[in-house]
Protein backbone atom coordinates (compact mmCIF):
# COMPACT_ATOMS: atom_id res chain seq x y z
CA UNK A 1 93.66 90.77 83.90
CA UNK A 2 93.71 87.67 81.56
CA UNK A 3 97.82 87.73 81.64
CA UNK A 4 98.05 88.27 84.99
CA UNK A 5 95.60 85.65 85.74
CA UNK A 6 97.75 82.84 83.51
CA UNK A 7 100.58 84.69 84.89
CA UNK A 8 100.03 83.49 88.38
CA UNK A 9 98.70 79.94 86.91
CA UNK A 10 102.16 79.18 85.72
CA UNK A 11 103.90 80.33 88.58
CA UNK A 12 102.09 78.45 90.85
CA UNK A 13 102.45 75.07 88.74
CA UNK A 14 106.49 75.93 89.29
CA UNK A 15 106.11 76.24 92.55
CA UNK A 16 104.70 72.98 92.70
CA UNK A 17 107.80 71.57 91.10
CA UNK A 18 110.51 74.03 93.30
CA UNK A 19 109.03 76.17 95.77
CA UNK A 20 112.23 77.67 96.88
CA UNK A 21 113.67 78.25 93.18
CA UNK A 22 114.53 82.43 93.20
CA UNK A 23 112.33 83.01 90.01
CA UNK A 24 109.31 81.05 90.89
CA UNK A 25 109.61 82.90 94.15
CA UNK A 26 109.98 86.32 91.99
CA UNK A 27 107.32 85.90 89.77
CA UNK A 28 105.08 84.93 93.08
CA UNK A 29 106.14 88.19 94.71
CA UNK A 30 105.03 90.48 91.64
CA UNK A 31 102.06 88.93 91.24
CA UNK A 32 100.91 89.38 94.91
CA UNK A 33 102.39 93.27 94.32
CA UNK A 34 100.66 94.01 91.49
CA UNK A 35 97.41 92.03 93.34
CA UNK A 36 97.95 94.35 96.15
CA UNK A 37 99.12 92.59 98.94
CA UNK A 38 102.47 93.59 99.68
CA UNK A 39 103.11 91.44 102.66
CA UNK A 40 101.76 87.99 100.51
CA UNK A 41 104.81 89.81 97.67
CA UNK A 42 107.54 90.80 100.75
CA UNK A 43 107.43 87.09 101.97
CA UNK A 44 107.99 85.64 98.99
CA UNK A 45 110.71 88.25 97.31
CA UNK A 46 112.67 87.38 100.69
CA UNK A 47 112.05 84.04 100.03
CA UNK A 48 113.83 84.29 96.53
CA UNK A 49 116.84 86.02 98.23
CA UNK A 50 116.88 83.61 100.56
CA UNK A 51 116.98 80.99 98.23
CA UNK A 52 119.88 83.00 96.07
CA UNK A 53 121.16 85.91 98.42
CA UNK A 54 122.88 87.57 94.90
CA UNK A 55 119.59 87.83 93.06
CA UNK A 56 119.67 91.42 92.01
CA UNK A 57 116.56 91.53 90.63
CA UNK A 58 115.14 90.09 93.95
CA UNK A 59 116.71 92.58 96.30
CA UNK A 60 115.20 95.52 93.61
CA UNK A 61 111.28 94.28 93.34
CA UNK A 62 111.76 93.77 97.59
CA UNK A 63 113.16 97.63 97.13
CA UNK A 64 109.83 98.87 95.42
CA UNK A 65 107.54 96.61 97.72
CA UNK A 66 108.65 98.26 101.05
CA UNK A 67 109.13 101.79 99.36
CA UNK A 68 105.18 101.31 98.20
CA UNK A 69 104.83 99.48 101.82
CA UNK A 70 105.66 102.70 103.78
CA UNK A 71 109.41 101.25 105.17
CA UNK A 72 111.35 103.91 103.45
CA UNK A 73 114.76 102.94 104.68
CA UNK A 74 114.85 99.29 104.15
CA UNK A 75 113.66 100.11 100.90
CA UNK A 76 116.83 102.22 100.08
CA UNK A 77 118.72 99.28 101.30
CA UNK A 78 117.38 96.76 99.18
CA UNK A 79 117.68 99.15 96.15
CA UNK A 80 121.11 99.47 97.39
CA UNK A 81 122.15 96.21 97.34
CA UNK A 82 120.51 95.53 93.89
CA UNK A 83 122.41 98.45 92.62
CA UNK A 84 125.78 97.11 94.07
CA UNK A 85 124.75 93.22 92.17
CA UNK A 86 123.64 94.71 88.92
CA UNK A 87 124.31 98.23 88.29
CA UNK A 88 123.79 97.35 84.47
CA UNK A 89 120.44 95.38 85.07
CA UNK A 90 117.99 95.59 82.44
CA UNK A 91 115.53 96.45 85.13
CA UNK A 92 117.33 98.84 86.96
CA UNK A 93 115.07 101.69 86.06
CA UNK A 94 112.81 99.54 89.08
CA UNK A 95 115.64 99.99 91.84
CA UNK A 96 115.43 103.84 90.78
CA UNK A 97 111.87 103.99 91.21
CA UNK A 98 112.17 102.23 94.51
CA UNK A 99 115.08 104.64 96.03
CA UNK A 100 112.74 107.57 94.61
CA UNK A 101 109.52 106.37 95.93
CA UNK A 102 111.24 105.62 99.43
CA UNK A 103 112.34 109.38 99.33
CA UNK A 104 108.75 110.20 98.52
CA UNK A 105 107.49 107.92 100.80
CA UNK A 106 109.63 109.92 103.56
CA UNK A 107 108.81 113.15 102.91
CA UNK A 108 111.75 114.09 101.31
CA UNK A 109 110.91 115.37 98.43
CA UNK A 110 114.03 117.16 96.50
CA UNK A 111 115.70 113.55 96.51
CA UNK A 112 112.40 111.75 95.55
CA UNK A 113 112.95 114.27 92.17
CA UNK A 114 116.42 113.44 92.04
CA UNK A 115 116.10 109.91 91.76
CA UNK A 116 112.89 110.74 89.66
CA UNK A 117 115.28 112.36 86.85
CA UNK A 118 117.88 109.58 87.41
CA UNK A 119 114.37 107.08 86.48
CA UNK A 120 113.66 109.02 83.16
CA UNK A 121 117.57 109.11 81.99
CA UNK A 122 117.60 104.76 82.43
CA UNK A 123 114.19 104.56 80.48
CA UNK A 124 112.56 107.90 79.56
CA UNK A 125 109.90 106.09 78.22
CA UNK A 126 108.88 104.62 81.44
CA UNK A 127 106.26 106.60 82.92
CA UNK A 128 106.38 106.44 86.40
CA UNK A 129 110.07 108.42 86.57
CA UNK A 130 107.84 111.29 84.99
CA UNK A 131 105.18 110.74 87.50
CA UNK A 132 107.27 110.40 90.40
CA UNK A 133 109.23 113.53 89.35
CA UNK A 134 105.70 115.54 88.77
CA UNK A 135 104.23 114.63 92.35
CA UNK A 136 107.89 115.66 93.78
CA UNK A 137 108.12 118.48 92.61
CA UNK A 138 104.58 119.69 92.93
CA UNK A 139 105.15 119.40 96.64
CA UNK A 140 108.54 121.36 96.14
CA UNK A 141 105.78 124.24 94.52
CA UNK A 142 107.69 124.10 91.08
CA UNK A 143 104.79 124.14 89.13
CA UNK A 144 106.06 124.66 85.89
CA UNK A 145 109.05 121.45 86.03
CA UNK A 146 106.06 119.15 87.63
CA UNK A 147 103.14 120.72 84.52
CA UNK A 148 106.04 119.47 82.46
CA UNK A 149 107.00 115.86 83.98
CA UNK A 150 102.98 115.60 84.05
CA UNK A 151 102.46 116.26 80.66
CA UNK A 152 105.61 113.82 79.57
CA UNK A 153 103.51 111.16 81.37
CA UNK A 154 100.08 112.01 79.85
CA UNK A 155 101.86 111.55 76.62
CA UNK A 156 103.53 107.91 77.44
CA UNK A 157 100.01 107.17 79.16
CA UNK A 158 96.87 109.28 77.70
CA UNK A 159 94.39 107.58 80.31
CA UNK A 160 96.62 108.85 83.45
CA UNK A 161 94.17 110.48 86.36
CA UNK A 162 93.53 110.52 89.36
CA UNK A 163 91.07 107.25 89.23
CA UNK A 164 93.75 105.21 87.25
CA UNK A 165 96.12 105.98 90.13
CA UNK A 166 93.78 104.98 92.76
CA UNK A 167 93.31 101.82 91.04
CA UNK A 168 96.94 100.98 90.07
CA UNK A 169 99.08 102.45 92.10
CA UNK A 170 100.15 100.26 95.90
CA UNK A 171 100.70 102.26 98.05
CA UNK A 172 100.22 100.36 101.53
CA UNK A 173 99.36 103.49 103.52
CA UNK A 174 95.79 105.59 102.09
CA UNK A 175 98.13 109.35 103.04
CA UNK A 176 100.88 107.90 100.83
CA UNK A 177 98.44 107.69 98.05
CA UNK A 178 97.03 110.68 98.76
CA UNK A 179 100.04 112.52 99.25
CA UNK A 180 100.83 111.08 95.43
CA UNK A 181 97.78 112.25 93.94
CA UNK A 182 97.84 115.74 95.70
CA UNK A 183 101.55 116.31 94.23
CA UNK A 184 100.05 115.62 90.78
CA UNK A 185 96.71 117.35 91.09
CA UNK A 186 99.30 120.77 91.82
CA UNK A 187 100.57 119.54 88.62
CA UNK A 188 97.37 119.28 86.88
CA UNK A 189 96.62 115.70 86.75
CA UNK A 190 93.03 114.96 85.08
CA UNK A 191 89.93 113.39 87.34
């Protein structure tokens, strides 16, 4: 809370100095995402791309906003398009997540676990390819792949459950969220 607190701080005071500089406009957007408001972190990720229209990273964090956000398909754009820029990014493990969570997001389930596996071979000590892929696939009804995936994320992350997802996880719309959870819970995810 501290960190993200200062976090903010310091963006703000570089605001003050460039408001329309791509980073400033970044680091605004993740910390109204991870604040949970992800219209406040959509305005100003778009901001950043308007600012510099190539900013990979920019088109990726705008990916996992609108994926979380419920707008499934101009999430897969952005992701897209940051995959185009940067397909060696150091944070490309994020556009992943985004394409996955979009899939999710949609219903679609066997690509959400797709991109979920494609997550955990960029940065298999990341833990929300394992989670994505356990909620995917415990709405596929392959118990025993998502009891794995879950159990790969309990180990990255010992204090997983279903209250630490309520409380960190964005999704926009409550049946997203619940729709998360209830893939997990098949899966065996703690209270």
């Amino acid at each position: 809370g501290e960190s993200l607190r200062k976090a903010g701080e310091f963006a703000l005071s570089a605001a003050a100095v460039d408001d329309n500089d791509c980073w400033v406009q970044c680091a605004l957007g993740l910390g109204a995402f991870v604040a949970k408001d992800p219209d406040g972190a959509a305005g100003h990720l778009r901001k950043a791309i308007s600012a510099y229209p190539s900013f990979a990273l920019g088109h990726g964090y705008l990916a996992l906003v609108l994926a979380f956000s419920g707008d499934s398909e101009a999430a897969i754009e952005a992701a897209q398009r940051a995959l185009r820029l940067s397909p060696k990014d150091p944070e490309l493990f994020h556009f992943l997540v985004a394409t996955g969570t979009a899939h999710f997001v949609a219903g679609r389930y066997e690509p959400a676990a797709d991109w979920a596996r494609k997550v955990i071979a960029e940065q298999p000590t990341v833990p929300s390819g394992h989670r994505l892929l356990a909620t995917s696939l415990g709405h596929l009804r392959q118990i025993d792949e998502a009891r794995a995936a879950l159990k790969r994320a309990l180990e990255i992350t010992p204090k997983l459950s279903e209250t630490s997802i309520r409380n960190n996880i964005h999704f926009k719309n409550p049946d997203d969220l619940e729709r998360y959870i209830a893939g997990m819970t098949a899966a065996g995810l703690p209270k």
